[in-house]
C-alpha atoms as a PDB file:
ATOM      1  CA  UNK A   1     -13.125 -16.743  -0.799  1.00  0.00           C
ATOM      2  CA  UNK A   2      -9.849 -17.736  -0.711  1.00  0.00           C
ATOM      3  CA  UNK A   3      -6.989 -15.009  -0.862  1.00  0.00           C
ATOM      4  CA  UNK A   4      -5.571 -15.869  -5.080  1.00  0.00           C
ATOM      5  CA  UNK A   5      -4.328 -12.626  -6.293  1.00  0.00           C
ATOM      6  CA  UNK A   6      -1.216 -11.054  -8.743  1.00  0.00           C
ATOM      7  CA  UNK A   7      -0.262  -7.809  -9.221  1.00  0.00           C
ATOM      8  CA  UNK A   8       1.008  -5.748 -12.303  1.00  0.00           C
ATOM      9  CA  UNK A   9       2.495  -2.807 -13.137  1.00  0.00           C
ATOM     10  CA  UNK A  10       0.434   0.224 -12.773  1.00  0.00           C
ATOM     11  CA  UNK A  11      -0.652   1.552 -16.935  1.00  0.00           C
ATOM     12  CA  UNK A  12      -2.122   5.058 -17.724  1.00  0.00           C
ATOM     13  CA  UNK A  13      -5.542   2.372 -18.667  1.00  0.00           C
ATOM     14  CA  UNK A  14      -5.644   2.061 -14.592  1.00  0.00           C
ATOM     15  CA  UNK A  15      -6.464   5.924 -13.982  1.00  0.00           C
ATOM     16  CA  UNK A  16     -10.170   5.783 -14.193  1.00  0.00           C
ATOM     17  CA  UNK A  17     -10.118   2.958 -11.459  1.00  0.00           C
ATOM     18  CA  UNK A  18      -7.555   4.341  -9.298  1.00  0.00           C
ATOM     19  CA  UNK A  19      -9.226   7.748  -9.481  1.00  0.00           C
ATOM     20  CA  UNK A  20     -12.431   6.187  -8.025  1.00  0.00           C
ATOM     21  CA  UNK A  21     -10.785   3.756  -5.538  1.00  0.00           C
ATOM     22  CA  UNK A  22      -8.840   6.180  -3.911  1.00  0.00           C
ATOM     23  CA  UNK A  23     -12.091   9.093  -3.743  1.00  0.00           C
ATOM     24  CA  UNK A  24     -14.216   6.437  -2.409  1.00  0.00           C
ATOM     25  CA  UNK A  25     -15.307   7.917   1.237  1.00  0.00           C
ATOM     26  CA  UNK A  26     -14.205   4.035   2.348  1.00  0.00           C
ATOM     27  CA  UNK A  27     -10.543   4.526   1.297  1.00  0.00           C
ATOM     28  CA  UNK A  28     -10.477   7.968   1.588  1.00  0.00           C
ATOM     29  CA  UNK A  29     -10.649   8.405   5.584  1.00  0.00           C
ATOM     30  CA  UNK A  30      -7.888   5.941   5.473  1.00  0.00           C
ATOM     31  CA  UNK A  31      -5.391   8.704   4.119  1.00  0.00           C
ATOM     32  CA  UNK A  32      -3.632  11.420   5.383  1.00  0.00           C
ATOM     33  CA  UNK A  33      -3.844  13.204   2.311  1.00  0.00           C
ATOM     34  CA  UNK A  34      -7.664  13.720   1.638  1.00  0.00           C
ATOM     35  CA  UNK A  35      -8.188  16.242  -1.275  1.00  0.00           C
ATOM     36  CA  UNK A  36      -9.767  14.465  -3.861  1.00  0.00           C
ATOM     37  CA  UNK A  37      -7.406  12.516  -6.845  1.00  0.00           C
ATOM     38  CA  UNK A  38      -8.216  14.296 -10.406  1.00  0.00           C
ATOM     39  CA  UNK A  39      -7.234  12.638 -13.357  1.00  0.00           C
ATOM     40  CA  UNK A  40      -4.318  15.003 -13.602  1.00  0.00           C
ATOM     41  CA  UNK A  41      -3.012  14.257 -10.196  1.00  0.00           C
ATOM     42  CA  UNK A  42      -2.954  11.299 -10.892  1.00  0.00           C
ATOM     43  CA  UNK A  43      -1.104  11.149 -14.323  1.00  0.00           C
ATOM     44  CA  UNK A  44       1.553  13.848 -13.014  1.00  0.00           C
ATOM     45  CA  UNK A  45       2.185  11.147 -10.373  1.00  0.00           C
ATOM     46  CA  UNK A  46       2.304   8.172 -13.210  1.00  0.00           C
ATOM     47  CA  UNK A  47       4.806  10.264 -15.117  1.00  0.00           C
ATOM     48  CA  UNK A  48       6.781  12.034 -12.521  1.00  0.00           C
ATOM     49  CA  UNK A  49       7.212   8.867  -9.907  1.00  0.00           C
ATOM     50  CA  UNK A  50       5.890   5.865 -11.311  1.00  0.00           C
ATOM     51  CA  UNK A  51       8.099   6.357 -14.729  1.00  0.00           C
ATOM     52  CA  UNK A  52      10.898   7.725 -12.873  1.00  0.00           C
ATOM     53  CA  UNK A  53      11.480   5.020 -10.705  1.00  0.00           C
ATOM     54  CA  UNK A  54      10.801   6.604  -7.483  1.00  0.00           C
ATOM     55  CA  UNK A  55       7.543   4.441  -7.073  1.00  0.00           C
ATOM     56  CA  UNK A  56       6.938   1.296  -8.091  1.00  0.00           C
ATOM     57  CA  UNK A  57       3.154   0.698  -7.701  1.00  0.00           C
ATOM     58  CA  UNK A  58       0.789  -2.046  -8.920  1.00  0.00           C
ATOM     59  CA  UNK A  59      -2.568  -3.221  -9.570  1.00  0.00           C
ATOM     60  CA  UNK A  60      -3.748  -5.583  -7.303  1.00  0.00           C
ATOM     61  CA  UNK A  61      -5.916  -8.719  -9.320  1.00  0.00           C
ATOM     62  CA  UNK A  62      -8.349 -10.616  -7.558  1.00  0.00           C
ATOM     63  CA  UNK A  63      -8.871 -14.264  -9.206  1.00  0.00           C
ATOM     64  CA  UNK A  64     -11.980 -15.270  -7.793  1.00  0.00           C
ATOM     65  CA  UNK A  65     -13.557 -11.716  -8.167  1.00  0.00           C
ATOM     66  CA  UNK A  66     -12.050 -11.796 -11.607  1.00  0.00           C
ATOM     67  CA  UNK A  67     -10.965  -8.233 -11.814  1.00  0.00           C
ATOM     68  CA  UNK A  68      -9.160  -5.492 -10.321  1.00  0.00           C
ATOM     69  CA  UNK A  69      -9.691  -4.530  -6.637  1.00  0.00           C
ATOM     70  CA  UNK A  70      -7.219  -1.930  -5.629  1.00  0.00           C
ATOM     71  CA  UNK A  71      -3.665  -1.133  -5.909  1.00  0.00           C
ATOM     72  CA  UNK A  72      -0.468  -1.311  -3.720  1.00  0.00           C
ATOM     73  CA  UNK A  73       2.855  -0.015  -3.968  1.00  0.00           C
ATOM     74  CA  UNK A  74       7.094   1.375  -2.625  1.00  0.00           C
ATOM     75  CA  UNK A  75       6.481   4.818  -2.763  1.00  0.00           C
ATOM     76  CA  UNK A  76       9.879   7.133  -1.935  1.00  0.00           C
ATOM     77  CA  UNK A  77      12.205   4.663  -3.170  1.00  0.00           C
ATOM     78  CA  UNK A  78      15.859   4.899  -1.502  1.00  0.00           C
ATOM     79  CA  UNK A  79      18.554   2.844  -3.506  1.00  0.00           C
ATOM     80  CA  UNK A  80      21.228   4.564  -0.997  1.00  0.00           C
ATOM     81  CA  UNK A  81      20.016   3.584   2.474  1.00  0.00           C
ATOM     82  CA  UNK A  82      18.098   0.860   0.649  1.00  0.00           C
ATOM     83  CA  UNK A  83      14.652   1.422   1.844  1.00  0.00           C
ATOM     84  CA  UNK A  84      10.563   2.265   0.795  1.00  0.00           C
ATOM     85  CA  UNK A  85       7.433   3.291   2.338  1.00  0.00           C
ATOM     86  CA  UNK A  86       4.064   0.705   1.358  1.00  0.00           C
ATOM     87  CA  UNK A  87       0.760   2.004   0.703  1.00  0.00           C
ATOM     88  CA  UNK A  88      -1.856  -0.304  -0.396  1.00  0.00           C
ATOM     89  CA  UNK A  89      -5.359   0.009  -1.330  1.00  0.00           C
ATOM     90  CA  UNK A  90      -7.975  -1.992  -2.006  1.00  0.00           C
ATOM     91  CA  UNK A  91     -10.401  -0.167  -3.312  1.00  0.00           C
ATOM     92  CA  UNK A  92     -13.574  -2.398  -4.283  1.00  0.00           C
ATOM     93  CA  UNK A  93     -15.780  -2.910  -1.357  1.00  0.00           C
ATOM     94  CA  UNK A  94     -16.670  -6.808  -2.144  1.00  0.00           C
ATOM     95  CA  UNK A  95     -12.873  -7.100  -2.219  1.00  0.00           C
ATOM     96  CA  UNK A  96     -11.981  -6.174   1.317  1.00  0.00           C
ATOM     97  CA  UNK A  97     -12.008  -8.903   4.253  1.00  0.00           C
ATOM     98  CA  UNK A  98     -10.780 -11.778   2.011  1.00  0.00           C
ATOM     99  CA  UNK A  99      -7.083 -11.298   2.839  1.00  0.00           C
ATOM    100  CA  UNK A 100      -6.321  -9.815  -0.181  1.00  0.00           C
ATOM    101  CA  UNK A 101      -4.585  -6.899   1.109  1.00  0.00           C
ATOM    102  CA  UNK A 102      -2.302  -9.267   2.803  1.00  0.00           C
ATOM    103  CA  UNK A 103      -1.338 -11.640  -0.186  1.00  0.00           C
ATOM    104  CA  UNK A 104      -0.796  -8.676  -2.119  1.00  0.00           C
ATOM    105  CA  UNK A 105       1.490  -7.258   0.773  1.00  0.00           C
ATOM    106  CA  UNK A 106       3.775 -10.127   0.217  1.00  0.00           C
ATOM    107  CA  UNK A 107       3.783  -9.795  -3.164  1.00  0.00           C
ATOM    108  CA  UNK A 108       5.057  -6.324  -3.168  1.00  0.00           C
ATOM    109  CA  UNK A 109       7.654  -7.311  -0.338  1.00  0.00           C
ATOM    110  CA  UNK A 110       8.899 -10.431  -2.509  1.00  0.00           C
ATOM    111  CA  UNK A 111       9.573  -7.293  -5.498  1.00  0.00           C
ATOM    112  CA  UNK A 112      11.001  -4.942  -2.804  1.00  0.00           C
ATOM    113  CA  UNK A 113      13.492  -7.520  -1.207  1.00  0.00           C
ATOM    114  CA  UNK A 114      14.070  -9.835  -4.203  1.00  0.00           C
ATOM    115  CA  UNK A 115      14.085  -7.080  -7.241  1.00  0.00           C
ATOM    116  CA  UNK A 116      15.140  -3.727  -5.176  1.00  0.00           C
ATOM    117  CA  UNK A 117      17.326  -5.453  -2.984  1.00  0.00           C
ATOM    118  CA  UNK A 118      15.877  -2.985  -0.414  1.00  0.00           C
ATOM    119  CA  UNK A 119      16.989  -3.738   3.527  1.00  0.00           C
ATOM    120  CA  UNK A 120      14.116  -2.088   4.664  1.00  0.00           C
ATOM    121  CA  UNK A 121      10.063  -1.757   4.551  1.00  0.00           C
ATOM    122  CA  UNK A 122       7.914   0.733   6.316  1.00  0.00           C
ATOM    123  CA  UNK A 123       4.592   2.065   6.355  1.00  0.00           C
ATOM    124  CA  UNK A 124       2.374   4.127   8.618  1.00  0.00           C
ATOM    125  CA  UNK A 125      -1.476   3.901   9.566  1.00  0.00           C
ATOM    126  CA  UNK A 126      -3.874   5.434  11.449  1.00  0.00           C
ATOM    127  CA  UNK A 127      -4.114   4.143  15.361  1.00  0.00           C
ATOM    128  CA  UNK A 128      -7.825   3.463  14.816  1.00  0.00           C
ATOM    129  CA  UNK A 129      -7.173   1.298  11.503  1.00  0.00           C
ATOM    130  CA  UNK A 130      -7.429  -2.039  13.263  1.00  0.00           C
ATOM    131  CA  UNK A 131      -8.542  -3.890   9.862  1.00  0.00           C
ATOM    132  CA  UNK A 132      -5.655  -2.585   8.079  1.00  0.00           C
ATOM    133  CA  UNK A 133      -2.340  -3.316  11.093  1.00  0.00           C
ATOM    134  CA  UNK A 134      -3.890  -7.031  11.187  1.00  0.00           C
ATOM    135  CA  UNK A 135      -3.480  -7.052   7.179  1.00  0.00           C
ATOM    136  CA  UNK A 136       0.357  -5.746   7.329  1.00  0.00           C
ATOM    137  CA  UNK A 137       1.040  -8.490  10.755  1.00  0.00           C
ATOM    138  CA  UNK A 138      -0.323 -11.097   8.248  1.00  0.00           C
ATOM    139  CA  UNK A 139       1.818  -9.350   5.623  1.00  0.00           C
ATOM    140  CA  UNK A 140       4.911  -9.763   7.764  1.00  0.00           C
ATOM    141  CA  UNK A 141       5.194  -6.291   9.299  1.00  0.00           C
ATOM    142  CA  UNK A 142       5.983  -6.056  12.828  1.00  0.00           C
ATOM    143  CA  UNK A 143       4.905  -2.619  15.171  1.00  0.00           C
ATOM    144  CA  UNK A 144       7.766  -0.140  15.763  1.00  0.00           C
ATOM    145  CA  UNK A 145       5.593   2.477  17.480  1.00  0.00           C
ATOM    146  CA  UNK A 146       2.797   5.001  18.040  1.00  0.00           C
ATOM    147  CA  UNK A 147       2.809   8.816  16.935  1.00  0.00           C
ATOM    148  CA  UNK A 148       0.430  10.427  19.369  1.00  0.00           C
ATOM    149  CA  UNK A 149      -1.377  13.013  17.708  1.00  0.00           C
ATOM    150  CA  UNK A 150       1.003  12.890  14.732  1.00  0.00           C
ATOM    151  CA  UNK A 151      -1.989  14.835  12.410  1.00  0.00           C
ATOM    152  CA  UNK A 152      -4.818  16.717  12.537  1.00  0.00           C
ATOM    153  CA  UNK A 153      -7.404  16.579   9.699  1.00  0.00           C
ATOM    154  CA  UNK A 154     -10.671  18.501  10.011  1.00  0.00           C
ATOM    155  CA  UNK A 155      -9.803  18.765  13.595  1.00  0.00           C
ATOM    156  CA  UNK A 156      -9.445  15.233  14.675  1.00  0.00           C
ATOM    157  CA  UNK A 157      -5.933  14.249  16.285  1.00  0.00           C
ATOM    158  CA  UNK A 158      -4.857  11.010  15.024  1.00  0.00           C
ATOM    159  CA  UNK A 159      -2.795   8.736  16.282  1.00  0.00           C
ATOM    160  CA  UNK A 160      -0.102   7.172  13.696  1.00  0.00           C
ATOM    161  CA  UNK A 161       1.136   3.719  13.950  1.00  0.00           C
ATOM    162  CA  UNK A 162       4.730   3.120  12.551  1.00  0.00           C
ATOM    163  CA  UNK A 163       5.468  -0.760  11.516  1.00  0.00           C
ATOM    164  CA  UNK A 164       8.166  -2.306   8.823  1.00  0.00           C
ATOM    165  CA  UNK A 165       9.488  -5.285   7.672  1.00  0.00           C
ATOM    166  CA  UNK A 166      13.704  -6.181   7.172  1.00  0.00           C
ATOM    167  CA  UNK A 167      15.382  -8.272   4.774  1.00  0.00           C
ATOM    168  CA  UNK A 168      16.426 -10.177   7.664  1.00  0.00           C
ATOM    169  CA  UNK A 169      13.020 -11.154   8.727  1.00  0.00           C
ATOM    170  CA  UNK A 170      11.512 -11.461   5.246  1.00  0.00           C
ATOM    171  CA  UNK A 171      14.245 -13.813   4.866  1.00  0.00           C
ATOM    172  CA  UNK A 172      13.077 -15.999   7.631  1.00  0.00           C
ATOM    173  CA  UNK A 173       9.606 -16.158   6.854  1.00  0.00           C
ATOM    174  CA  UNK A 174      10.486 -18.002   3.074  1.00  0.00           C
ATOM    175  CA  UNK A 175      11.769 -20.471   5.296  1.00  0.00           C
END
């Protein structure tokens, strides 16, 4: 499968999907924030982020699947010190492996760096989320550093892996 994929803007017609991506067991031990998304969580977010400019989030388009597989997104937005977290998702099962995560990462950075003008990319990830650092290296994220023990969810310390990507070295890697 090769790795063809677009995004678009997030649309209240997305909640049913995002609802059951993101309570999926397989993308929901990925976050640090487990409760289960209801539809009103979800639409309070749409309203009071998405719509308000404070995260831009997408749906991510697979062309050879022909359909929707997940979503990614800035989340936090800071015009001032010119700078978002990424979260991505992909939340149908046949989707993940393909490097589809990955084209859509650069996707989102081209619309962070180009359309933002943000300086400054971050995310963080579990320790143990191999899969998902080798996605955001392929992305163009580089490793900043380890949170030992930065949570504790049902008991289980987790480790927290901090990574970003610059303008700067966006910039090189359109060269």
């Amino acid at each position: 499968m090769e790795n063809r994929v677009s995004i678009r803007k997030i649309t209240e017609e997305d909640t049913d999907n995002i609802i059951k991506w993101r309570n999926s067991p397989d993308v929901n031990i990925n976050f640090i924030y487990r409760r289960p998304l209801t539809r009103e969580d979800h639409l309070s977010w749409l309203h009071n982020k998405v719509d308000k400019g404070e995260v831009a989030q997408f749906i991510i388009h697979s062309d050879e699947l022909e359909k929707d597989v997940g979503s990614v997104y800035l989340r936090d937005i800071d015009y001032n010190y010119q700078k978002a977290e990424y979260g991505i998702f992909i939340g149908e099962e046949t989707a993940r492996g393909h490097g589809i995560g990955a084209a859509a990462g650069k996707l989102i950075l081209e619309y962070g760096f180009e359309v933002l003008n943000l300086n400054r990319i971050f995310l963080r990830v579990f320790a143990r989320n191999e899969r998902a650092i080798n996605s955001y290296k392929k992305a163009g994220f580089v490793y900043e550093g380890l949170f030992r023990q930065d949570v504790i969810i049902d008991g289980v310390k987790e480790d927290v892996v901090f990574m970003s990507i610059l303008r700067e070295d966006y910039e090189k890697s359109k060269v």
